[in-house]
Protein backbone atom coordinates (compact mmCIF):
# COMPACT_ATOMS: atom_id res chain seq x y z
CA UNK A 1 -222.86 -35.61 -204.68
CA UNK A 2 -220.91 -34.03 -207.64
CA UNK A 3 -221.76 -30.82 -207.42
CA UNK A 4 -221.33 -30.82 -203.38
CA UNK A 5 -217.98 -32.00 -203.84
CA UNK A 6 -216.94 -29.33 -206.57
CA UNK A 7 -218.24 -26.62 -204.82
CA UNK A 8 -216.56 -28.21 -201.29
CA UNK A 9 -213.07 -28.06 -203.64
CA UNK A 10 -213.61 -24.47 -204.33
CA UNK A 11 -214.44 -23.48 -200.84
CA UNK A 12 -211.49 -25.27 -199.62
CA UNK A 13 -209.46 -23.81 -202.35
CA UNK A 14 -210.59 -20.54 -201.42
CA UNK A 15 -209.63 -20.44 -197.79
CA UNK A 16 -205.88 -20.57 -198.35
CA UNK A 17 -206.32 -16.88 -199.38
CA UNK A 18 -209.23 -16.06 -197.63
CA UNK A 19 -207.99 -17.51 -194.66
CA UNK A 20 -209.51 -16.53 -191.26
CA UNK A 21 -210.54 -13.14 -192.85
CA UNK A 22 -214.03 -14.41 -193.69
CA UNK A 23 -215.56 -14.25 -190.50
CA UNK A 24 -217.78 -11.54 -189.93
CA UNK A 25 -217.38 -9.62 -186.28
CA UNK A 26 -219.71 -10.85 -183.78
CA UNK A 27 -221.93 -8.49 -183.43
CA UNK A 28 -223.10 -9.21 -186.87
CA UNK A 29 -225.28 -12.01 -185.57
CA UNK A 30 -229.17 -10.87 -185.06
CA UNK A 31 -228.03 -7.07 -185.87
CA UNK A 32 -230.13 -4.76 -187.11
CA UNK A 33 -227.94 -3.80 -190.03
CA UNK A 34 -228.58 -5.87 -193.33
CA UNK A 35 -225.61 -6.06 -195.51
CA UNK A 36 -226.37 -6.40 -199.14
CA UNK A 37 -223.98 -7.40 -201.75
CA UNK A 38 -224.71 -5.54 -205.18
CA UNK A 39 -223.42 -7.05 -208.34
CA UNK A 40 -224.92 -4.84 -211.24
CA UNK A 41 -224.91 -2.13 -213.31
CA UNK A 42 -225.32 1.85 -211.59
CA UNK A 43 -228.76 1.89 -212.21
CA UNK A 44 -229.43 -0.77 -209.99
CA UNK A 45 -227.18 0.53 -207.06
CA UNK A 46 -229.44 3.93 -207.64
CA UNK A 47 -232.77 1.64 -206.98
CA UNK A 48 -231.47 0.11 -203.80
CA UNK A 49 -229.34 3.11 -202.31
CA UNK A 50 -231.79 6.12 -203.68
CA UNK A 51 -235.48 4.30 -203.40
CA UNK A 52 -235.53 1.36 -201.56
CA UNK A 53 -233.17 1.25 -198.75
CA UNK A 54 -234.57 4.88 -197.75
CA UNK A 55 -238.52 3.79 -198.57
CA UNK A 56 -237.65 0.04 -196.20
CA UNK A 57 -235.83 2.04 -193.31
CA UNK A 58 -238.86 4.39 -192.98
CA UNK A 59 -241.26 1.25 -193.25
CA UNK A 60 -239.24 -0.38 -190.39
CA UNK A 61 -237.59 1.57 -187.90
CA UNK A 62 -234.61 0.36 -186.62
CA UNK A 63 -233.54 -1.40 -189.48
CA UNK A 64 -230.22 0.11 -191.21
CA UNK A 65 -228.77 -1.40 -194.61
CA UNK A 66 -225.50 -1.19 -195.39
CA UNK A 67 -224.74 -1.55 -199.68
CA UNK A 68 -221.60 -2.59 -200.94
CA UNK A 69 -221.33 -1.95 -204.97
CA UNK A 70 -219.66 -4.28 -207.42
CA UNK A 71 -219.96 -2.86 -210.70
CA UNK A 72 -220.79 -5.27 -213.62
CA UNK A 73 -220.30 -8.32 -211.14
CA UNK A 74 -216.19 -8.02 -212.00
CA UNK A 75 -215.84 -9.68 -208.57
CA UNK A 76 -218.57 -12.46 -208.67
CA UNK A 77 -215.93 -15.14 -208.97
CA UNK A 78 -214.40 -14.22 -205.46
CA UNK A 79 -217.46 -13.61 -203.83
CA UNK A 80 -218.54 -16.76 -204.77
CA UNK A 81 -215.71 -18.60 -203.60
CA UNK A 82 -215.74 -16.46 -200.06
CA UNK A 83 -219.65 -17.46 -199.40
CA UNK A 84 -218.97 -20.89 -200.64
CA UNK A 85 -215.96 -21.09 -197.81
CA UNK A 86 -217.98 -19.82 -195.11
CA UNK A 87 -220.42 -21.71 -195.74
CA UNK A 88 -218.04 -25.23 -195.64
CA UNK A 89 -216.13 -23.41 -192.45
CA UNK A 90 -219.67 -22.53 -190.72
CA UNK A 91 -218.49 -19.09 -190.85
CA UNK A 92 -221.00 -15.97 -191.18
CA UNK A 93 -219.70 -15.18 -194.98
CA UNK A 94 -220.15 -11.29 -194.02
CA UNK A 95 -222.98 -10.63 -196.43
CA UNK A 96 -226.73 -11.16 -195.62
CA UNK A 97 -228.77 -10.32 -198.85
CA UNK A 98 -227.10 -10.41 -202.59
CA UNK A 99 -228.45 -9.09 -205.57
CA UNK A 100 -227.09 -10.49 -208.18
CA UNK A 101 -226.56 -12.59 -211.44
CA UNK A 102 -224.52 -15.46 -209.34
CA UNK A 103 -227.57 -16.07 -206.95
CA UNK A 104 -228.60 -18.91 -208.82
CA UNK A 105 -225.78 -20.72 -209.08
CA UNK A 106 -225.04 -20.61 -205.53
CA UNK A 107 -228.31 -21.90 -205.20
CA UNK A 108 -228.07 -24.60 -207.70
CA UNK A 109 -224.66 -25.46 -204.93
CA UNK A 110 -227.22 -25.42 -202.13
CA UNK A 111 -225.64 -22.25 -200.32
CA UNK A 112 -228.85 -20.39 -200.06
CA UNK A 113 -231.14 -20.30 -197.26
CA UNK A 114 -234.60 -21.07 -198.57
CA UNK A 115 -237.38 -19.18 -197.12
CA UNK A 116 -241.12 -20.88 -197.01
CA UNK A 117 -244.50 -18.56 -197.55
CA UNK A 118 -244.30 -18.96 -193.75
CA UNK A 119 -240.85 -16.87 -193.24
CA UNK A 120 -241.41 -14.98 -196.03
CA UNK A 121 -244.92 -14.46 -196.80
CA UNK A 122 -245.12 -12.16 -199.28
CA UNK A 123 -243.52 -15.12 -201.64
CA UNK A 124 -247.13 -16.42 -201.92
CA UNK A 125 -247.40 -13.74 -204.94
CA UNK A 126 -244.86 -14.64 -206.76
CA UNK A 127 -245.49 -16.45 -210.33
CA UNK A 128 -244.66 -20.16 -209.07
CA UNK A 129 -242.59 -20.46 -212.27
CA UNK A 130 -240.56 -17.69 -211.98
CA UNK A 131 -239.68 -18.72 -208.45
CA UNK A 132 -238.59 -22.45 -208.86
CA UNK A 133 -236.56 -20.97 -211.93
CA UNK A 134 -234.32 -19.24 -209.01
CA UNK A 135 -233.25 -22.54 -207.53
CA UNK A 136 -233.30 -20.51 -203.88
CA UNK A 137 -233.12 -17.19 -205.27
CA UNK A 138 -236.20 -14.48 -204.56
CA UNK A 139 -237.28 -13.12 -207.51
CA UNK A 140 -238.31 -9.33 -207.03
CA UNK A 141 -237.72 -7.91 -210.86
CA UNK A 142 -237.83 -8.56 -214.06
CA UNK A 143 -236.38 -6.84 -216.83
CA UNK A 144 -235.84 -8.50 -220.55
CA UNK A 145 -233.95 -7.14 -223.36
CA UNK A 146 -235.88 -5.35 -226.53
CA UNK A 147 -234.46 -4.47 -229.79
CA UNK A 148 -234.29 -0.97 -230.29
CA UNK A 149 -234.30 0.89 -233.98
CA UNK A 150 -234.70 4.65 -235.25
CA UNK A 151 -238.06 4.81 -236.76
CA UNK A 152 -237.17 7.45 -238.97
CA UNK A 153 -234.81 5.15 -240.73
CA UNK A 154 -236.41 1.61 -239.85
CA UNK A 155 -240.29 1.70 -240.64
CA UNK A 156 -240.49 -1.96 -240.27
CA UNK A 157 -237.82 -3.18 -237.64
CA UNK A 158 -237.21 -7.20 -237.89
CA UNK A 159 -239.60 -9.47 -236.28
CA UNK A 160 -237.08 -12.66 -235.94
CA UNK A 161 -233.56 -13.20 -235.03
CA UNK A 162 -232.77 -14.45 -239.06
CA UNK A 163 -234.58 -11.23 -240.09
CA UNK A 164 -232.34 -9.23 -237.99
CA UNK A 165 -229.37 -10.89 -239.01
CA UNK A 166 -229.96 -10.12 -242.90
CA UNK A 167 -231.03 -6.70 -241.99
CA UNK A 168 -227.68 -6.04 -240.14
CA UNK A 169 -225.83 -7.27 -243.53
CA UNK A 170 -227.82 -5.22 -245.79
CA UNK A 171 -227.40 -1.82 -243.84
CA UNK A 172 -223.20 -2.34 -242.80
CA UNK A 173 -222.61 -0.16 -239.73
CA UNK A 174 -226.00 0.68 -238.58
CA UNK A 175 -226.64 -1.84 -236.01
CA UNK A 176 -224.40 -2.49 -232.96
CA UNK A 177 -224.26 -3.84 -229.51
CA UNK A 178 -222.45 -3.94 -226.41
CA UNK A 179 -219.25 -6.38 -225.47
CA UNK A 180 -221.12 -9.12 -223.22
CA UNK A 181 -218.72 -8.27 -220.55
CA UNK A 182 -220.18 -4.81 -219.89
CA UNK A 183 -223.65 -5.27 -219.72
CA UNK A 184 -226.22 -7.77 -220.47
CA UNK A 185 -227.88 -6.19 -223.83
CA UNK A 186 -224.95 -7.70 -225.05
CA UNK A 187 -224.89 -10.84 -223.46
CA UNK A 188 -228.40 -11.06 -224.57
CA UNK A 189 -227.57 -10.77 -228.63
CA UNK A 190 -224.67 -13.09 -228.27
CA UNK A 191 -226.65 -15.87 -225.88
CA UNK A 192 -229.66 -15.44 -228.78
CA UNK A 193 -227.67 -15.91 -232.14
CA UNK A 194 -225.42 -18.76 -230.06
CA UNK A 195 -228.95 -20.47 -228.87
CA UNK A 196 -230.33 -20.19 -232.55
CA UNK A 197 -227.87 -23.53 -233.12
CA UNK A 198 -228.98 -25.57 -230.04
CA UNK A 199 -231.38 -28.05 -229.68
CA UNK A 200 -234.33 -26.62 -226.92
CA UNK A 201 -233.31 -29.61 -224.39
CA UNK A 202 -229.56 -28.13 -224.88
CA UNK A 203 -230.77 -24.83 -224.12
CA UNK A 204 -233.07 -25.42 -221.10
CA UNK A 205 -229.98 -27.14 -219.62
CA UNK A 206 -227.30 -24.60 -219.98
CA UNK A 207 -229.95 -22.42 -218.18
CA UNK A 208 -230.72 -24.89 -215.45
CA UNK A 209 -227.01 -26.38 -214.64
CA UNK A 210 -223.50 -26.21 -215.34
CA UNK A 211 -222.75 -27.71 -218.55
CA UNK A 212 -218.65 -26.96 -219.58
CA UNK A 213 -219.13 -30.53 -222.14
CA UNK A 214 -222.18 -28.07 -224.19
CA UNK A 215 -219.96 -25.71 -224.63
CA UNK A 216 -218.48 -26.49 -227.80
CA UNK A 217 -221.59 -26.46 -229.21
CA UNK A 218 -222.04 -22.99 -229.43
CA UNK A 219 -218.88 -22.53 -231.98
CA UNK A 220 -221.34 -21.86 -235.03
CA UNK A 221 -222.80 -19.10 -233.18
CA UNK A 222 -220.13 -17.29 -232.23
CA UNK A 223 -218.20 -17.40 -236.01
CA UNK A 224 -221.73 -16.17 -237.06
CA UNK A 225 -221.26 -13.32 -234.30
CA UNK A 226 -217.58 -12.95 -235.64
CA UNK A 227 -218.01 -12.55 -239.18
CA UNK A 228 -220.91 -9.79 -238.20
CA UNK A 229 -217.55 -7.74 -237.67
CA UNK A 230 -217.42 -6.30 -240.96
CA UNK A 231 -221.46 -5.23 -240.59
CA UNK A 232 -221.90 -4.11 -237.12
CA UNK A 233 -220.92 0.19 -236.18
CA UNK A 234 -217.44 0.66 -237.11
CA UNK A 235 -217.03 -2.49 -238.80
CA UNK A 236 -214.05 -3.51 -237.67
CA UNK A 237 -214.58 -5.79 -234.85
CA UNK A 238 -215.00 -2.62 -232.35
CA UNK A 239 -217.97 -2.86 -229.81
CA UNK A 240 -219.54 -0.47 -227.59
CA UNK A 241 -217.96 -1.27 -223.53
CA UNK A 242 -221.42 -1.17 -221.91
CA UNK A 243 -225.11 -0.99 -221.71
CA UNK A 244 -224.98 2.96 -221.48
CA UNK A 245 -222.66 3.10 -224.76
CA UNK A 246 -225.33 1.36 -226.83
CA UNK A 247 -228.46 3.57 -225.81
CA UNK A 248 -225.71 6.48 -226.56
CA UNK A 249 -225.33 4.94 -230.00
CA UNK A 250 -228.98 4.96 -230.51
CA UNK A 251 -229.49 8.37 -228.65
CA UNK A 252 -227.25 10.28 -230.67
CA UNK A 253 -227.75 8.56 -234.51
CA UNK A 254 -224.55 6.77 -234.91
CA UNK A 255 -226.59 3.47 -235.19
CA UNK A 256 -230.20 2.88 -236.16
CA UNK A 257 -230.72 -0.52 -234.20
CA UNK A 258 -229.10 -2.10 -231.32
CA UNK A 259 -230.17 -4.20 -227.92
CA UNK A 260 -230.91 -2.74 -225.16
CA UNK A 261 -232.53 -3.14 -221.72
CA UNK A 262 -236.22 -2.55 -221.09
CA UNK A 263 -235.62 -1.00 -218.20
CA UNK A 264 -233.17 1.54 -219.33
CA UNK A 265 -234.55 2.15 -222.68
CA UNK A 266 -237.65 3.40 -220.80
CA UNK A 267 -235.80 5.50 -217.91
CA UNK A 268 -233.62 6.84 -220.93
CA UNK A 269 -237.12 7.65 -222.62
CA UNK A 270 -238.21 9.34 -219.63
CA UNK A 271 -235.80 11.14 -218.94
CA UNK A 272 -235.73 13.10 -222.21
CA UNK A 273 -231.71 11.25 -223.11
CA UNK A 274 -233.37 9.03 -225.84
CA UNK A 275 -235.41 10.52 -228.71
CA UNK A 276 -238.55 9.55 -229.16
CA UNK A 277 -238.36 8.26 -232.62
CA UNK A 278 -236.63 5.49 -231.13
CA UNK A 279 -238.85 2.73 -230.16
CA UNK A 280 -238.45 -0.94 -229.05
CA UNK A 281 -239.73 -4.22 -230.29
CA UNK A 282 -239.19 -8.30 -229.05
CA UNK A 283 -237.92 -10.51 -231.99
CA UNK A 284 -239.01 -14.18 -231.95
CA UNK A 285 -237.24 -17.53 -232.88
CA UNK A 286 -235.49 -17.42 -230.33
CA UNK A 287 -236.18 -14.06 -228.80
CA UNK A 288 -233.65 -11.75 -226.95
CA UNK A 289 -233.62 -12.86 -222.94
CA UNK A 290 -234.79 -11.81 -220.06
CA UNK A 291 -236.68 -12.95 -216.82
CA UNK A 292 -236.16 -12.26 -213.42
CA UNK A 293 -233.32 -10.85 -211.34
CA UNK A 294 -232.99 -12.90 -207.63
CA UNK A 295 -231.97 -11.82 -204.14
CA UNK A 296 -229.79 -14.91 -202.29
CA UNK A 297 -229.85 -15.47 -198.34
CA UNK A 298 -226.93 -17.03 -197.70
CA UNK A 299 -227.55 -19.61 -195.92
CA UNK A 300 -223.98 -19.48 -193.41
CA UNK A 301 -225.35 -15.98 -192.60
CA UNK A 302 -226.29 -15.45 -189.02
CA UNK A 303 -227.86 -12.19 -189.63
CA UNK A 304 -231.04 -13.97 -191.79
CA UNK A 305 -233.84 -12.82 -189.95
CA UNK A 306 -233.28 -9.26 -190.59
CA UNK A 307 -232.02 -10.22 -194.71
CA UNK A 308 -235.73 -12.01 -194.71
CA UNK A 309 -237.47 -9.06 -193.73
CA UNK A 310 -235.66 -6.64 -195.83
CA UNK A 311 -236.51 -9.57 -198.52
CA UNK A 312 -240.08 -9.79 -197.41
CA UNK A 313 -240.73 -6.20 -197.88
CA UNK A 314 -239.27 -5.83 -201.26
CA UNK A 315 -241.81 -7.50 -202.80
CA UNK A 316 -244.27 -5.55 -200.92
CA UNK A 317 -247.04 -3.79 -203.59
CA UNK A 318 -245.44 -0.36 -202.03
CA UNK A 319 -241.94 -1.95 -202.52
CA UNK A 320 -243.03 -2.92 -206.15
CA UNK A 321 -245.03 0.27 -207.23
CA UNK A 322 -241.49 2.27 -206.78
CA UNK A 323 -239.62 -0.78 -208.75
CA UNK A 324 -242.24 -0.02 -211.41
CA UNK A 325 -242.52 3.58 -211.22
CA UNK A 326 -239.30 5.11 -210.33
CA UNK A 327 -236.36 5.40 -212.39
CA UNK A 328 -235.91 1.85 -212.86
CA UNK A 329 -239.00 0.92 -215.13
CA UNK A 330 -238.60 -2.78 -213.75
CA UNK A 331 -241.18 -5.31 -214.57
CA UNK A 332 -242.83 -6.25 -210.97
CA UNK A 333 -242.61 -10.29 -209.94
CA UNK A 334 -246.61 -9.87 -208.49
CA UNK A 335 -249.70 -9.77 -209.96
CA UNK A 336 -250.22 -6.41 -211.56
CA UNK A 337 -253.69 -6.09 -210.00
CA UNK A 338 -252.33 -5.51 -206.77
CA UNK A 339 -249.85 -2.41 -208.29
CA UNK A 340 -250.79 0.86 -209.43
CA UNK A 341 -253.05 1.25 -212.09
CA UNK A 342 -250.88 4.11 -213.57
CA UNK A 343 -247.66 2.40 -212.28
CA UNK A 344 -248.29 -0.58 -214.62
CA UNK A 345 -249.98 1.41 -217.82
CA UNK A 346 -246.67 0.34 -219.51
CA UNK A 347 -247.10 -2.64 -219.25
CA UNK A 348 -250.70 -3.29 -221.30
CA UNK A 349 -250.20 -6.10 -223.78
CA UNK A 350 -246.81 -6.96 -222.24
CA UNK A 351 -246.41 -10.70 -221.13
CA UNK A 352 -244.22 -10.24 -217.95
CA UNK A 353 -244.30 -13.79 -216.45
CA UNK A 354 -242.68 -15.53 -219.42
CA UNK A 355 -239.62 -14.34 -220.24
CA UNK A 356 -236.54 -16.49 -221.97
CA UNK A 357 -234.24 -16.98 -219.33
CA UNK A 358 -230.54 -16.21 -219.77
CA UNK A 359 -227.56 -19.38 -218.58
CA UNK A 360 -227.15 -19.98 -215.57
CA UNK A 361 -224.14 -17.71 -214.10
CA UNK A 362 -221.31 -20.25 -214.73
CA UNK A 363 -222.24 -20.94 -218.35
CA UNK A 364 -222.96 -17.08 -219.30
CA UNK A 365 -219.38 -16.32 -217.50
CA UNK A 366 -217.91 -18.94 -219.88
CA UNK A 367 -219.58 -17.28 -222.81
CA UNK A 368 -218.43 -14.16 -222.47
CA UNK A 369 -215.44 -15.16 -222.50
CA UNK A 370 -215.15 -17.10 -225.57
CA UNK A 371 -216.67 -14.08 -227.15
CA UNK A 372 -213.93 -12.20 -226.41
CA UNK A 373 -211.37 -14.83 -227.39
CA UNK A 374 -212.67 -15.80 -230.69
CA UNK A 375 -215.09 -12.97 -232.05
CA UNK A 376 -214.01 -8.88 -231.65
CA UNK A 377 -210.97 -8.09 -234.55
CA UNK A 378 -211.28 -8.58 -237.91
């Protein structure tokens, strides 16, 4: 009853400046165009506007999709508080499918519409797991994020968290990684070396539910993160402003290790922009996150048929083989025997369906931003 009532506070909050402005025109209801909310970084607008919107609309014809682009989730608060006020007002919230890292906490409010094997029955090959983890949310990626490290320089990268942290002190400036803010390799190394102090019960928590009271249990972690200042590139406090900056880093020498994303390590790889003396490698104790990334239904949206079949079809095998294969390098959510062979070659040896999860959206927003209140500076 809490957490109806908070979210109920927001909503209501929300529609003194939202106003009437959230409802959606009225031939949104039962159209054929899906709108889908993106809140990610460019490579993921790519996927959706360059391979799958094109690949579903030739599967279904008919259909249209309509993408609107929020780069790095810097709106996720107000969208968040507009589909929250719909949903109180009974109002269509505008927005039929959403991609991004807030899905789960507007599940966790109850906003999404939760589709059955029945409605959506390609769900039936999804890892049961990784689809209760998404409290609502559809899992149709996965992604985690791998340390990478110049093999010319680092024969024998670290192999746990407190073996990267002494190797970062004993080789000042050669390690780096991006603000949490702008991407989430980042987010990743700060979550890790802030989880290294919490209890497992404290973590599985701040992943499943808001939790502002744990909070000030992750102040050891970030003054370990702060005094890394005088040891990460520049050492003085300076951090790369995104994902891209770090692979740069890497790309071009400046650093010899840094986090990055599996995903775009391996596009980067492919695409002939990162050398390949760099290679990649999952630390342990606790190791860097990752795990699926979830598409919301609404559940105030009156265009859901359509957002379930767009849904439905993403996790397709043909919608999966291009999330696999194409520039993404995403980890599918299905088995991999029902992908192609080739597709999944990458992934031999890799353990896809278990993959440390990052906070929940409400906590990780909170701990970005006490990283950037208490750690960057010297």
């Amino acid at each position: 009853m809490l957490k109806k009532t908070v979210w109920k506070s927001l909503a209501l909050a929300s529609v003194i400046s939202l106003s009437i402005g959230i409802t959606a025109p009225a031939s949104h209801a039962g159209s054929q165009t899906i709108q889908v909310y993106i809140s990610a970084d460019t490579n993921i607008q790519d996927l959706w506007v360059k391979t799958l919107v094109p690949a579903f609309k030739a599967a279904n014809p008919g259909y249209d999709v309509n993408v609107t682009f929020d780069l790095h989730g810097d709106h996720d608060a107000q969208e968040t508080a507009k589909i929250t006020a719909a949903s109180v007002l009974h109002k269509d919230p505008g927005v039929d499918l959403i991609d991004g890292g807030f899905v789960t906490t507007l599940g966790s409010a109850g906003l999404l519409y939760r589709p059955t094997s029945g409605l959506l029955p390609n769900i039936k090959d999804v890892n049961r797991a990784v689809l209760t983890a998404g409290k609502g949310g559809i899992p149709y990626r996965a992604s985690s994020v791998l340390l990478a490290y110049n093999t010319n320089n680092v024969p024998n990268p670290p192999k746990t968290l407190d073996d990267l942290l002494a190797w970062i002190k004993s080789h000042p400036g050669k390690f780096t990684y991006n603000a949490p803010s702008g991407g989430g390799s980042g987010y990743a190394f700060v979550q890790t070396v802030v989880d290294k102090y919490l209890s497992n019960e404290d973590r599985t928590t701040l992943v499943q539910q808001a939790a502002p009271d744990l909070e000030s249990k992750w102040s050891q972690g970030l003054e370990t993160l702060r005094q890394l200042n005088a040891y990460t590139y520049g050492q003085n406090g300076t951090y790369p402003a995104n994902n891209a900056e770090t692979l740069k880093d890497l790309a071009t020498g400046l650093v010899d290790m840094g986090t990055v994303w599996s995903d775009q390590f391996a596009s980067a790889l492919k695409a002939g922009t990162m050398p390949s003396n760099i290679k990649v490698v999952q630390i342990s104790n606790p190791q860097l996150t990752g795990g699926a990334s979830y598409l919301g239904i609404p559940s105030s949206s009156t265009n859901r048929t359509a957002a379930r079949i767009l849904a439905n079809w993403v996790l397709s095998p043909a919608a999966q083989n291009l999330i696999v294969s194409g520039t993404l390098n995403g980890f599918p959510v299905i088995a991999l025997n029902k992908l192609d062979v080739k597709a999944t070659a990458a992934f031999a040896g890799v353990d896809i369906q278990n993959l440390r999860a990052g906070y929940l959206s409400a906590n990780a927003n909170d701990l970005k931003s006490k990283w950037a209140s208490t750690v960057p500076g010297k």
